[in-house]
C-alpha atoms as a PDB file:
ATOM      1  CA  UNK A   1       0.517   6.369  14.981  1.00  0.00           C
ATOM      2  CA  UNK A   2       0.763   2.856  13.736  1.00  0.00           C
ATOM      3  CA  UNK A   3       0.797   2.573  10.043  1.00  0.00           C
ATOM      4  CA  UNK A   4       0.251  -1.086  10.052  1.00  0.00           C
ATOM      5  CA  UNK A   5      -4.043  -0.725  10.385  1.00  0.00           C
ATOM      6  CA  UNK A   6      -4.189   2.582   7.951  1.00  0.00           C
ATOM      7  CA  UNK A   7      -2.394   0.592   5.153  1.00  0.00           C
ATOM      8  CA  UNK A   8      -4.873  -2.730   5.825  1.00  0.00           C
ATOM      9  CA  UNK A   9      -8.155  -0.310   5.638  1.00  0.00           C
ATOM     10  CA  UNK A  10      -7.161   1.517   2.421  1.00  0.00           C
ATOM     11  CA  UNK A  11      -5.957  -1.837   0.800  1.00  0.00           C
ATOM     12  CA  UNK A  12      -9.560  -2.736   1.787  1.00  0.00           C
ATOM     13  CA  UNK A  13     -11.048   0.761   0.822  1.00  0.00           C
ATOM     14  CA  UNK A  14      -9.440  -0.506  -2.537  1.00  0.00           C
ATOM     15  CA  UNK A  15     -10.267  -4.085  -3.180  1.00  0.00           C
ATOM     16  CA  UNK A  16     -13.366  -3.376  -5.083  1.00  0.00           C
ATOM     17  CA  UNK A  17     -11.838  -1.129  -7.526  1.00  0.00           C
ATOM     18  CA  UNK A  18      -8.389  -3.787  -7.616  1.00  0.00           C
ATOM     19  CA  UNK A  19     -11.195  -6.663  -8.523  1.00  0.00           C
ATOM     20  CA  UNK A  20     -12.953  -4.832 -11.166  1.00  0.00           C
ATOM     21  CA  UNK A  21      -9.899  -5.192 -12.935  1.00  0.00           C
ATOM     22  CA  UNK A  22      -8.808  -7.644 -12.105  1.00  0.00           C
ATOM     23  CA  UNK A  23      -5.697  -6.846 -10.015  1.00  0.00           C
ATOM     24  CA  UNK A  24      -4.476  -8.550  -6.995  1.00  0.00           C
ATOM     25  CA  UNK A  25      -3.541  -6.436  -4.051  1.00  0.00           C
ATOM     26  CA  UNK A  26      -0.913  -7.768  -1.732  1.00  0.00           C
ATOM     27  CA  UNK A  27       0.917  -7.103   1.894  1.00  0.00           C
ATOM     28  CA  UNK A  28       4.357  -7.629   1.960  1.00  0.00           C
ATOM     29  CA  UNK A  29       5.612  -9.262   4.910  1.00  0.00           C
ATOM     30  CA  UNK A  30       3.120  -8.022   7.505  1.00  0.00           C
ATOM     31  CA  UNK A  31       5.122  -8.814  10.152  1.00  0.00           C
ATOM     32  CA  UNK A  32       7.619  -6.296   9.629  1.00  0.00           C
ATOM     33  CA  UNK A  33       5.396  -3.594   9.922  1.00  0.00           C
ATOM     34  CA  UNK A  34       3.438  -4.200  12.907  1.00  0.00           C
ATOM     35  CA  UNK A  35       5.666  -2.251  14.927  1.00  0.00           C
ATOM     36  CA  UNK A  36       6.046   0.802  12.225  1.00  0.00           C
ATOM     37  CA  UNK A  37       5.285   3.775  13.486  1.00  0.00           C
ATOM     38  CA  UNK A  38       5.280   7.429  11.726  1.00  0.00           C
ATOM     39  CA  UNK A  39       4.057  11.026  13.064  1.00  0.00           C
ATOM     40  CA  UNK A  40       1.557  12.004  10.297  1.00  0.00           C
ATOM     41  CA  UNK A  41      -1.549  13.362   9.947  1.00  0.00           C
ATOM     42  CA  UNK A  42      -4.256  10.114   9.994  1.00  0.00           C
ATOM     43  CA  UNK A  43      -6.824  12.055   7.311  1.00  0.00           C
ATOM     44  CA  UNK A  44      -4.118  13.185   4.709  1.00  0.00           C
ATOM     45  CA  UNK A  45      -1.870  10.045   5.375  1.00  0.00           C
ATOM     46  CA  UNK A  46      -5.124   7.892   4.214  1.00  0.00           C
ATOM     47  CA  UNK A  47      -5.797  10.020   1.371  1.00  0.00           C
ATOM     48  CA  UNK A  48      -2.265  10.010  -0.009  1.00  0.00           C
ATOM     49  CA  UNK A  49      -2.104   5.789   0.496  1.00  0.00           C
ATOM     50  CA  UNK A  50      -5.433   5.661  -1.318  1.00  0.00           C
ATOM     51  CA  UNK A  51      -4.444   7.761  -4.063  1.00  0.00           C
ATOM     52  CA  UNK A  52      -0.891   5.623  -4.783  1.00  0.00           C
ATOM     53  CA  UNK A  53      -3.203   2.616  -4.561  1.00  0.00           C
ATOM     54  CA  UNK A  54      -5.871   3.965  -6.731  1.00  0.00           C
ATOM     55  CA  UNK A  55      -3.088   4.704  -9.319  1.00  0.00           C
ATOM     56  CA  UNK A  56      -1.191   1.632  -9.096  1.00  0.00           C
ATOM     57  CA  UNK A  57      -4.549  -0.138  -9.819  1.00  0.00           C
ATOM     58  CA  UNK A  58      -5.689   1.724 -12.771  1.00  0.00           C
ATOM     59  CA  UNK A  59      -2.735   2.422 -14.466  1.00  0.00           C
ATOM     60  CA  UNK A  60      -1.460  -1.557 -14.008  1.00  0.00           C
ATOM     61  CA  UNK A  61      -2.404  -4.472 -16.085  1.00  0.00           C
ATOM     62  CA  UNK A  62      -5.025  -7.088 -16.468  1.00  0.00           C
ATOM     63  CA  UNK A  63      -4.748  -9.938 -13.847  1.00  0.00           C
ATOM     64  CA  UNK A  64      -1.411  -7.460 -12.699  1.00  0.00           C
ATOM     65  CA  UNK A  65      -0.314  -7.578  -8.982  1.00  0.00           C
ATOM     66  CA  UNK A  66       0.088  -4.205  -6.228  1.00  0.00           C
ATOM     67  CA  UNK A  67       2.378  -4.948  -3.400  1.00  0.00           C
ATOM     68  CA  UNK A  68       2.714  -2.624  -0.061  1.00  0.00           C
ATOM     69  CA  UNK A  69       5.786  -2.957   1.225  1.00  0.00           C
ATOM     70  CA  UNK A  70       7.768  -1.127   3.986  1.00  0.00           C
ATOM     71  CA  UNK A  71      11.368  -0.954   5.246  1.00  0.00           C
ATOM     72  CA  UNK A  72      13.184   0.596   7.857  1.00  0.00           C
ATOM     73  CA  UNK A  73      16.273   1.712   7.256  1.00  0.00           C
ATOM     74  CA  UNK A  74      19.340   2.268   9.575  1.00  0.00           C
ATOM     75  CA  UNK A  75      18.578   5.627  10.963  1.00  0.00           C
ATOM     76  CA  UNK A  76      15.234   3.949  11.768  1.00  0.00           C
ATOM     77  CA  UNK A  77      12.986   6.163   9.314  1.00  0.00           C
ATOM     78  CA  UNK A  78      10.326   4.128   7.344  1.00  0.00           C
ATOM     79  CA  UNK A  79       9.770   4.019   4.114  1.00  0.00           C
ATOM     80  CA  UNK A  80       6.945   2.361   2.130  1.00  0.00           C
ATOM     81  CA  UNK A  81       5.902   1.617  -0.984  1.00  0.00           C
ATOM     82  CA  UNK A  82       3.493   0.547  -3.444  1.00  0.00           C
ATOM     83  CA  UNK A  83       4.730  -1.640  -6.414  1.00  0.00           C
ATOM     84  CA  UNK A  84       3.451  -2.320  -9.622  1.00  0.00           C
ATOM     85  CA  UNK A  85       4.890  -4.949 -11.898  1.00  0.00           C
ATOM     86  CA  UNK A  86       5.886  -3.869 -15.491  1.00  0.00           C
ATOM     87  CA  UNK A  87       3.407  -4.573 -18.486  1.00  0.00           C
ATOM     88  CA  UNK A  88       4.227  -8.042 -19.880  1.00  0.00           C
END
């Protein structure tokens, strides 16, 4: 399945909880990713992305940032991963 379109509805699932806060929510490089594909299941996928995202909202700081970002390394499994900068 593409991951691309799970990780752009959950950052939207998310965006009223990461303006409450206020904490920007960002895609890194979306280009990269279009073409990432991983064998998962779709329900528990989404619930484990929305979790990480719910956590890296709540736990960061005022006006902080959250940053999905993905690589591919050279055996061609993906990795991704949500970022949170350090307190200030």
């Amino acid at each position: 399945m593409p991951l691309l379109p799970l990780i752009e509805e959950c950052l939207a699932l998310m965006a009223p909880l990461a303006q409450e806060r206020p904490v920007q929510l960002q895609l890194a490089d979306r280009a990269a990713r279009s073409t990432c594909l991983v064998r998962a299941d779709p329900l528990r996928l989404k619930q484990v992305l929305l979790n990480l995202l719910s956590n890296a909202i709540k736990y960061n700081r005022r006006d902080g940032q959250v940053t999905v970002q993905g690589s591919r390394d050279l055996s061609s499994t993906s990795r991704c991963a949500s970022s949170t900068p350090a307190s200030a």
